[in-house]
PDB file of N, CA and C in Angstrom:
ATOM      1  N   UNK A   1      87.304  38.428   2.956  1.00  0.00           N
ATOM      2  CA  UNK A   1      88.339  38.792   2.011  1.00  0.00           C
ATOM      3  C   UNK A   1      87.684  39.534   0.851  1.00  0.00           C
ATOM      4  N   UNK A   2      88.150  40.853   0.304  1.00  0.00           N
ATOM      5  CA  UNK A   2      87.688  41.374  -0.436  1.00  0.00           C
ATOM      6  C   UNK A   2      87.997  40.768  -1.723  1.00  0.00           C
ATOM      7  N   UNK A   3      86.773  40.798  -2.670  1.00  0.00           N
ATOM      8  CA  UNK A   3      86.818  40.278  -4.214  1.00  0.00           C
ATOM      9  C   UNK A   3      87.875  40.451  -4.742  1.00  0.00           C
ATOM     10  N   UNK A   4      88.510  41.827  -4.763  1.00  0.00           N
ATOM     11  CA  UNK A   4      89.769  42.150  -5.612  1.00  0.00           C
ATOM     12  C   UNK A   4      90.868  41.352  -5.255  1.00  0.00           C
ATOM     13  N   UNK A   5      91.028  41.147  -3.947  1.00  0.00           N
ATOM     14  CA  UNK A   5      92.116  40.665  -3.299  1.00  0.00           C
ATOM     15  C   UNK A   5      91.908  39.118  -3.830  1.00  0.00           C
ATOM     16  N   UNK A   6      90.917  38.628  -3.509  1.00  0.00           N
ATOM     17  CA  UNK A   6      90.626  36.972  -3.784  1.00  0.00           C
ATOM     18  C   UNK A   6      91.004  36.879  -5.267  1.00  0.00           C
ATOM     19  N   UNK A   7      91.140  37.893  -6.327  1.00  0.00           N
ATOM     20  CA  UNK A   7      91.173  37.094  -7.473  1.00  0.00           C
ATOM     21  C   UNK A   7      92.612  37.905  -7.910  1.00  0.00           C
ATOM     22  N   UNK A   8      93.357  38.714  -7.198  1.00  0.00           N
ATOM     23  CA  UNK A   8      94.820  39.054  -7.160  1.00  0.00           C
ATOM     24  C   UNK A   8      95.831  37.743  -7.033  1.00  0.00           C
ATOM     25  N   UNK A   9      95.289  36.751  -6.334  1.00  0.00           N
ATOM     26  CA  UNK A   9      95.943  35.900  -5.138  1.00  0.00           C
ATOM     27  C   UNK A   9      96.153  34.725  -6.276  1.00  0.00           C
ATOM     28  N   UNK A  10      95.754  33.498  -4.703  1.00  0.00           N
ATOM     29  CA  UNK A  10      95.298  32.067  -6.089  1.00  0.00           C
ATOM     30  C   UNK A  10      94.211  31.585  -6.690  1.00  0.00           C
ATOM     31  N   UNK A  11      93.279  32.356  -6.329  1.00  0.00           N
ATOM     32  CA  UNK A  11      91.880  32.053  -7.328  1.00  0.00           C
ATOM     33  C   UNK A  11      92.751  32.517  -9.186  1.00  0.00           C
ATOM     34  N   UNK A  12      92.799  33.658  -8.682  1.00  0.00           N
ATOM     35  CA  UNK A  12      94.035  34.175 -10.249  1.00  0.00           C
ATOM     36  C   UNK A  12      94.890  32.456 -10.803  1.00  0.00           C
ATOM     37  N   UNK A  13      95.733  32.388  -9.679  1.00  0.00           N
ATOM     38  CA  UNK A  13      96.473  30.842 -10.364  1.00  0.00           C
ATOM     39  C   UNK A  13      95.540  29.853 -10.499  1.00  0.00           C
ATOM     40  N   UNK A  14      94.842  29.612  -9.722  1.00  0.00           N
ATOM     41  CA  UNK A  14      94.200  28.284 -10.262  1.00  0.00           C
ATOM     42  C   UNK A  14      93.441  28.442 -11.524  1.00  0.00           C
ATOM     43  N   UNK A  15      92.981  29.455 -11.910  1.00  0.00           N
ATOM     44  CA  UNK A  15      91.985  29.548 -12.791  1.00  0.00           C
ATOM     45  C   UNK A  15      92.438  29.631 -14.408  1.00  0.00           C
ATOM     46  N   UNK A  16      93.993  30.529 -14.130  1.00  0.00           N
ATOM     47  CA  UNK A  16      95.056  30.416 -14.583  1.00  0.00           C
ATOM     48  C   UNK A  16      95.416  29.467 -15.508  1.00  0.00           C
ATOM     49  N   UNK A  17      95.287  27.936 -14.744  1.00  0.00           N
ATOM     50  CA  UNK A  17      96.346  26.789 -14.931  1.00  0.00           C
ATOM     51  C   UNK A  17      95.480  25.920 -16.169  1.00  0.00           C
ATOM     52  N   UNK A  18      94.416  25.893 -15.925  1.00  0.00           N
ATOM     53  CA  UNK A  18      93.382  25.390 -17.268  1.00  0.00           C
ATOM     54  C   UNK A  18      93.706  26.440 -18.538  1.00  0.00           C
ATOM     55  N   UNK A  19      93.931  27.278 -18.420  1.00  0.00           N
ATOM     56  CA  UNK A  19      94.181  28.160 -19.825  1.00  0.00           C
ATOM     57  C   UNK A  19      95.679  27.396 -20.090  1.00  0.00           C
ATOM     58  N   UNK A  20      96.394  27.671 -19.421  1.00  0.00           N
ATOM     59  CA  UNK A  20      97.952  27.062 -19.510  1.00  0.00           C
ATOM     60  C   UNK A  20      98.027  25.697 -20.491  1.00  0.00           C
ATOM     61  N   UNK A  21      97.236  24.768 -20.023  1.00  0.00           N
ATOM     62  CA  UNK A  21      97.353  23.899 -20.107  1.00  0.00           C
ATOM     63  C   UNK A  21      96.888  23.708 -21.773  1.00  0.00           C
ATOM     64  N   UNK A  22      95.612  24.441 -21.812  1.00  0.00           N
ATOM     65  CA  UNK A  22      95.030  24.578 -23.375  1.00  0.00           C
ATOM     66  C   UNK A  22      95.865  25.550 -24.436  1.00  0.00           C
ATOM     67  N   UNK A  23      96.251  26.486 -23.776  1.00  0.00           N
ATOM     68  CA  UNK A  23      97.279  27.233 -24.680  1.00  0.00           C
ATOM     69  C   UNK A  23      98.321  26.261 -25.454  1.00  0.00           C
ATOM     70  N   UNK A  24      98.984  25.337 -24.191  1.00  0.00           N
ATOM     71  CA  UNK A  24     100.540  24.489 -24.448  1.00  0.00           C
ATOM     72  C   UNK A  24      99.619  24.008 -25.568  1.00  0.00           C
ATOM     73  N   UNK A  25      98.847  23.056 -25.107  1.00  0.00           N
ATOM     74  CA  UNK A  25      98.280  21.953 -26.418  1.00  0.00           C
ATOM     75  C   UNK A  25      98.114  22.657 -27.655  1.00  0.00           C
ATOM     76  N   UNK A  26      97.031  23.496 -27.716  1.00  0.00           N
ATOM     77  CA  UNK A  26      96.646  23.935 -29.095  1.00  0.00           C
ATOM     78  C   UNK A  26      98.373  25.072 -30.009  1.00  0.00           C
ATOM     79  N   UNK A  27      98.824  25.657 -28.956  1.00  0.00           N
ATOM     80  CA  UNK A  27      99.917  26.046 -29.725  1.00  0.00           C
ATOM     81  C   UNK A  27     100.792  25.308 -30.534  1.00  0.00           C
ATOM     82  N   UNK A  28     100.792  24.456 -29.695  1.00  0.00           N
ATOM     83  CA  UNK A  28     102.259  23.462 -30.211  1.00  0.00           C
ATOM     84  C   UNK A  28     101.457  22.631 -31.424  1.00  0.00           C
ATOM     85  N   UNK A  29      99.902  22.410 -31.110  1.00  0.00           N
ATOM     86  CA  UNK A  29      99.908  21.312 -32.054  1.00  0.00           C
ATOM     87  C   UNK A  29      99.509  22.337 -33.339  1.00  0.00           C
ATOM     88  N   UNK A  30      99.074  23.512 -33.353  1.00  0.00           N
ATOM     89  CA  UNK A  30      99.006  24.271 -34.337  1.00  0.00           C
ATOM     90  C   UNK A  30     100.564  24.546 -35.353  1.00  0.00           C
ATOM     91  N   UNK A  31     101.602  24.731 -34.404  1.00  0.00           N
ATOM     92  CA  UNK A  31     102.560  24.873 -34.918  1.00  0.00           C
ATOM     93  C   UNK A  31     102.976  23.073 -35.855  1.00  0.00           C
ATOM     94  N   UNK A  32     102.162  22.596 -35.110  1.00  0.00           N
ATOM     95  CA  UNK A  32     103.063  21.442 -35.692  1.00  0.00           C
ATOM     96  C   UNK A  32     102.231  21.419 -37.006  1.00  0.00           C
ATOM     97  N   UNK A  33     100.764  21.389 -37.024  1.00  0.00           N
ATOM     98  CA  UNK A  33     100.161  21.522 -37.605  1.00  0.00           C
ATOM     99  C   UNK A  33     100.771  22.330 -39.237  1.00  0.00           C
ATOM    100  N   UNK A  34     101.140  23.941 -39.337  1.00  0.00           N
ATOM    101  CA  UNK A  34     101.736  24.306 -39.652  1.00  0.00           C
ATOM    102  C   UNK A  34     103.023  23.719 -40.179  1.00  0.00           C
ATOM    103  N   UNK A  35     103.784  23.124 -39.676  1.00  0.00           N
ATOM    104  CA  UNK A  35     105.150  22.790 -40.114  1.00  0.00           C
ATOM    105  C   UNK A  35     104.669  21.421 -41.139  1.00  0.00           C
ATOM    106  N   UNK A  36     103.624  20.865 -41.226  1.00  0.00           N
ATOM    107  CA  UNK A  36     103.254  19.612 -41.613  1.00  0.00           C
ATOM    108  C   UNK A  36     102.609  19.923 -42.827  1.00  0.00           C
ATOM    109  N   UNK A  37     102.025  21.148 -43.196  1.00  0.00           N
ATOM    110  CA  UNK A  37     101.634  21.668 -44.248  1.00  0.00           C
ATOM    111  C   UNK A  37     102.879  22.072 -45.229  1.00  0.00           C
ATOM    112  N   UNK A  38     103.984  22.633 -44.686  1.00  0.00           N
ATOM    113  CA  UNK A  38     104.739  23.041 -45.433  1.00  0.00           C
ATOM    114  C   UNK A  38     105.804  21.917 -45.581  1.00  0.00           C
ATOM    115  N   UNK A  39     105.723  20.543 -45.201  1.00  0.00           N
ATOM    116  CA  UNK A  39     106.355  19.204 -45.382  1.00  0.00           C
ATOM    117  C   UNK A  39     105.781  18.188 -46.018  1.00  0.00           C
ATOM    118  N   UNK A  40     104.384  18.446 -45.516  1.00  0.00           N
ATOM    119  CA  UNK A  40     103.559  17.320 -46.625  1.00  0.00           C
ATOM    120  C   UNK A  40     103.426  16.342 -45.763  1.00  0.00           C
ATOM    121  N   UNK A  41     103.682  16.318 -44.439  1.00  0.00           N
ATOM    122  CA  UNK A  41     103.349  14.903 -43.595  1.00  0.00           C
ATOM    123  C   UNK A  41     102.200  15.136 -42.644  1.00  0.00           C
ATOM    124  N   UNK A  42     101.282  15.864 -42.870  1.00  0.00           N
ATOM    125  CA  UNK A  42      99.817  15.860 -42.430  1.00  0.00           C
ATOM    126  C   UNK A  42      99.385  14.272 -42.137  1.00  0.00           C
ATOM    127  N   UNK A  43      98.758  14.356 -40.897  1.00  0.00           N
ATOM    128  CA  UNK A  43      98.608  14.967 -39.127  1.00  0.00           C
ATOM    129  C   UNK A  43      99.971  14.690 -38.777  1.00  0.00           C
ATOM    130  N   UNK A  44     101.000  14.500 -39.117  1.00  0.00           N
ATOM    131  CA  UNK A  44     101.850  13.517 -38.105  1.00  0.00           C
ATOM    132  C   UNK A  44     102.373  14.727 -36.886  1.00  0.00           C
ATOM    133  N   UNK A  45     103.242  15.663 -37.615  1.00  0.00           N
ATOM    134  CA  UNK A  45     103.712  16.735 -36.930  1.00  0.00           C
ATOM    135  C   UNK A  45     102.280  17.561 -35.486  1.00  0.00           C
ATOM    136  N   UNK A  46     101.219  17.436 -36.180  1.00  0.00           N
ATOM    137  CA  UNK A  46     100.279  17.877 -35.376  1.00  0.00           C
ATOM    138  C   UNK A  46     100.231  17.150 -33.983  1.00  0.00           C
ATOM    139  N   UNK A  47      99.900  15.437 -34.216  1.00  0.00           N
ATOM    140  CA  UNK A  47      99.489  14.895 -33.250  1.00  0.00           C
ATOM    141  C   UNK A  47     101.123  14.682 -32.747  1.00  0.00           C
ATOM    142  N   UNK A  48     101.770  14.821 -32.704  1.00  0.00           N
ATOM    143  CA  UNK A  48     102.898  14.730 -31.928  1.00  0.00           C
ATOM    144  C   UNK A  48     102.840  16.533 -31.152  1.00  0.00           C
ATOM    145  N   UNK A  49     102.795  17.437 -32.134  1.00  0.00           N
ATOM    146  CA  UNK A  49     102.654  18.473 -31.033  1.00  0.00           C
ATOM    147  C   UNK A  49     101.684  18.524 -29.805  1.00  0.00           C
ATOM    148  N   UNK A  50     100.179  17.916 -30.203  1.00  0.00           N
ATOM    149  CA  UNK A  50      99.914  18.118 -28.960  1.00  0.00           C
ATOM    150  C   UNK A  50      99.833  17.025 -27.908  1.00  0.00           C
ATOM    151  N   UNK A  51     100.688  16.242 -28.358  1.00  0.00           N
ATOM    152  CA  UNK A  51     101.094  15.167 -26.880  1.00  0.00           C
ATOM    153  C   UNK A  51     102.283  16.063 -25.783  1.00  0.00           C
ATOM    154  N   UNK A  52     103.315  16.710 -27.175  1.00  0.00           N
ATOM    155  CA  UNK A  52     104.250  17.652 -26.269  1.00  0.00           C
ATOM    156  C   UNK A  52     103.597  18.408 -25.972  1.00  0.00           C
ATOM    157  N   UNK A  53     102.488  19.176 -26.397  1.00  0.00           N
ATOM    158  CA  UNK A  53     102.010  20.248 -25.154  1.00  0.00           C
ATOM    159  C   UNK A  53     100.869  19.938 -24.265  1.00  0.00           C
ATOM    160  N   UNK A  54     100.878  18.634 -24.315  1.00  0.00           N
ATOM    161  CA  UNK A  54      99.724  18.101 -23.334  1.00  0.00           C
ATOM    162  C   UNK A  54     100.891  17.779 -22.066  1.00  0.00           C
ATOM    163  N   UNK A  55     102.264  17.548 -22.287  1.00  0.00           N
ATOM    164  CA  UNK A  55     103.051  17.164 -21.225  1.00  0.00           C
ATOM    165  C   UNK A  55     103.717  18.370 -20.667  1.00  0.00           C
ATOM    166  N   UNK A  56     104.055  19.059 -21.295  1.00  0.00           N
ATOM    167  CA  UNK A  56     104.395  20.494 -20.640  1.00  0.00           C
ATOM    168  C   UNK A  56     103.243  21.262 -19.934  1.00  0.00           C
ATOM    169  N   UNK A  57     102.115  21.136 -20.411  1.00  0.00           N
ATOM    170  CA  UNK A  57     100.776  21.416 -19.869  1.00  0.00           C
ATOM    171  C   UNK A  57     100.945  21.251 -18.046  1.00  0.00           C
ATOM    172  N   UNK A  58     101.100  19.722 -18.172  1.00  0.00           N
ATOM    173  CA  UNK A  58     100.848  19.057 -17.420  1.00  0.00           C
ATOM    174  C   UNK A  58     101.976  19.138 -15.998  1.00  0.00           C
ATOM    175  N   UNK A  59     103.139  19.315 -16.643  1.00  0.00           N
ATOM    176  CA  UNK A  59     104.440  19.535 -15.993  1.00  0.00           C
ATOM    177  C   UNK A  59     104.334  20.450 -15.538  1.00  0.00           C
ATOM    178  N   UNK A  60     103.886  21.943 -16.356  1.00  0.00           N
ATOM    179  CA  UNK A  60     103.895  23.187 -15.654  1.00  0.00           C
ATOM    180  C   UNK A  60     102.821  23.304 -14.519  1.00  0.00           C
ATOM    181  N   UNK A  61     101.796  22.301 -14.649  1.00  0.00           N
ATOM    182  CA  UNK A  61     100.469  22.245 -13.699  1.00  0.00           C
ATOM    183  C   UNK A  61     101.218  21.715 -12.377  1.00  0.00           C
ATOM    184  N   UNK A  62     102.018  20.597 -12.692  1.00  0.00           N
ATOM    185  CA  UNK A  62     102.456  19.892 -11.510  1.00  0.00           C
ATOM    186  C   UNK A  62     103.653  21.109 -10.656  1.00  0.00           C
ATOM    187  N   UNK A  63     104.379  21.300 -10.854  1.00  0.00           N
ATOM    188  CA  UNK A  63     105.278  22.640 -10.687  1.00  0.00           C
ATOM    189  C   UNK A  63     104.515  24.184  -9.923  1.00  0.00           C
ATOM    190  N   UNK A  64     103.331  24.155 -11.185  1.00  0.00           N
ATOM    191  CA  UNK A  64     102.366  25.107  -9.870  1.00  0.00           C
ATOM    192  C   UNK A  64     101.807  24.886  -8.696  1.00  0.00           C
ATOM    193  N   UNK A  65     101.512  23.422  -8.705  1.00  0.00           N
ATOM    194  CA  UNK A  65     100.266  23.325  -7.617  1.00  0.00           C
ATOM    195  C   UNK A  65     101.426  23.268  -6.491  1.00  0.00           C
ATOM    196  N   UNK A  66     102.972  22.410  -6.927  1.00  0.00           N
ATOM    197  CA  UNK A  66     103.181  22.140  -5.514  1.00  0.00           C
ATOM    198  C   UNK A  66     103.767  24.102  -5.070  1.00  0.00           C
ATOM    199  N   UNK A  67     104.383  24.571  -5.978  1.00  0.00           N
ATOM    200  CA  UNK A  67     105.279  25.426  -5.304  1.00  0.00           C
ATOM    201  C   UNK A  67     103.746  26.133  -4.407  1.00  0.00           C
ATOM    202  N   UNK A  68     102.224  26.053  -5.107  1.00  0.00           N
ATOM    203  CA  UNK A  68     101.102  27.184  -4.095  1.00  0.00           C
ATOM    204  C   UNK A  68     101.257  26.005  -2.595  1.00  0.00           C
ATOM    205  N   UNK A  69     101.311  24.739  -2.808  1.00  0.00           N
ATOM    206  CA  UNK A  69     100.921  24.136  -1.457  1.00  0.00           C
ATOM    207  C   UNK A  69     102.117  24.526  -0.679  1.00  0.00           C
ATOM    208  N   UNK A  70     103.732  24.439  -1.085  1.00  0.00           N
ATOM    209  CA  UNK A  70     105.005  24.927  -0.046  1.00  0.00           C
ATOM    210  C   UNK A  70     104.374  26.187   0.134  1.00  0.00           C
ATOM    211  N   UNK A  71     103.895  27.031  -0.286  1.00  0.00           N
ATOM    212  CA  UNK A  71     103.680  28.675   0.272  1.00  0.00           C
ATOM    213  C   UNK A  71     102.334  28.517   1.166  1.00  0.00           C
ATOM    214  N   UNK A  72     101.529  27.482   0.918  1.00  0.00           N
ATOM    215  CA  UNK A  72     100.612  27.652   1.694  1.00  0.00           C
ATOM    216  C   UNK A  72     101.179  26.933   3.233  1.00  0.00           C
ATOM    217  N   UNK A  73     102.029  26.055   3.010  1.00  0.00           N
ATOM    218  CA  UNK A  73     102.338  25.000   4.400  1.00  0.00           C
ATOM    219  C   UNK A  73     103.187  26.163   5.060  1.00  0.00           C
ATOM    220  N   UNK A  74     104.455  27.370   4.567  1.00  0.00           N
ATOM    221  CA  UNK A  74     105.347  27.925   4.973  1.00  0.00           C
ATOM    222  C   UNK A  74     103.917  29.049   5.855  1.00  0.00           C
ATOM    223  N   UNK A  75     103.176  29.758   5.194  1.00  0.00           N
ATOM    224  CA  UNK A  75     102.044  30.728   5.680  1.00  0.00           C
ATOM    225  C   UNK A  75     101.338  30.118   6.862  1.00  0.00           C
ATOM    226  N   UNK A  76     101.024  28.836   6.729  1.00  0.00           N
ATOM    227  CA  UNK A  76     100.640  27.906   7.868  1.00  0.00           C
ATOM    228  C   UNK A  76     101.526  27.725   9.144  1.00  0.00           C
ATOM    229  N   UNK A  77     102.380  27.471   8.962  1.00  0.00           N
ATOM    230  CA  UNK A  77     103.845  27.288   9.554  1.00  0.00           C
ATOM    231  C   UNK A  77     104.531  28.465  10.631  1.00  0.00           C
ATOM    232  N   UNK A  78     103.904  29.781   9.689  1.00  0.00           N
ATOM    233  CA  UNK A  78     104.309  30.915  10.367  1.00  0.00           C
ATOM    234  C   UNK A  78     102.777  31.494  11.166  1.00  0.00           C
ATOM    235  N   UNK A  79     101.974  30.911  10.526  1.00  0.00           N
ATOM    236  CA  UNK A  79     100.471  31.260  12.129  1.00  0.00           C
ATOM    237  C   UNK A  79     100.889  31.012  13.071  1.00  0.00           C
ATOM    238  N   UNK A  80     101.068  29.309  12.923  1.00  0.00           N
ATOM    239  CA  UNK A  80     101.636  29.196  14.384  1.00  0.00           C
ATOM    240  C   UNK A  80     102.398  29.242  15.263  1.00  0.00           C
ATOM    241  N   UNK A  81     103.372  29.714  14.527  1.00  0.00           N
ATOM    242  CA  UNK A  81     104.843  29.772  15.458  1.00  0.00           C
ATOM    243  C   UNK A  81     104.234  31.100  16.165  1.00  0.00           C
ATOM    244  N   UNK A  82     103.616  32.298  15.725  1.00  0.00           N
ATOM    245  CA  UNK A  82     103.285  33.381  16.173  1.00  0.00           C
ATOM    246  C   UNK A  82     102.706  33.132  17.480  1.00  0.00           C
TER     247      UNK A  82
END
């Protein structure tokens, strides 16, 4: 399999899904971060953001892996019927 192709594909998603996951966290808890400065309730807003983006993280991880394994079982599925 050529390089380009291998990292077009799911090497691209998997590698993908660790950024995802760090983006959700640090965004949200930055924002919360942010909103807590301009309220005066420092950390609270923070550490609550990044539990929510540790779970959306996590949700969107779970959501990826299965929909790559249905495309990989359907691709499987259709070898052999061939």
């Amino acid at each position: 399999m050529p390089l380009k192709d291998l990292w077009s594909g799911p090497a691209a998603t998997y590698s993908g899904l660790g950024f995802t996951i760090a983006g959700s966290v640090l965004g949200i808890f930055f924002l919360g971060w942010w909103i807590d400065g301009m309220t005066g309730t420092k950390p609270l807003l923070a550490i609550v953001g990044a539990f929510i983006g540790m779970a959306g993280g996590f949700i969107n991880l779970v959501r990826t892996l299965n929909q790559l394994q249905k495309e990989q079982e359907q691709k499987k599925n259709e070898a052999t019927d061939e």
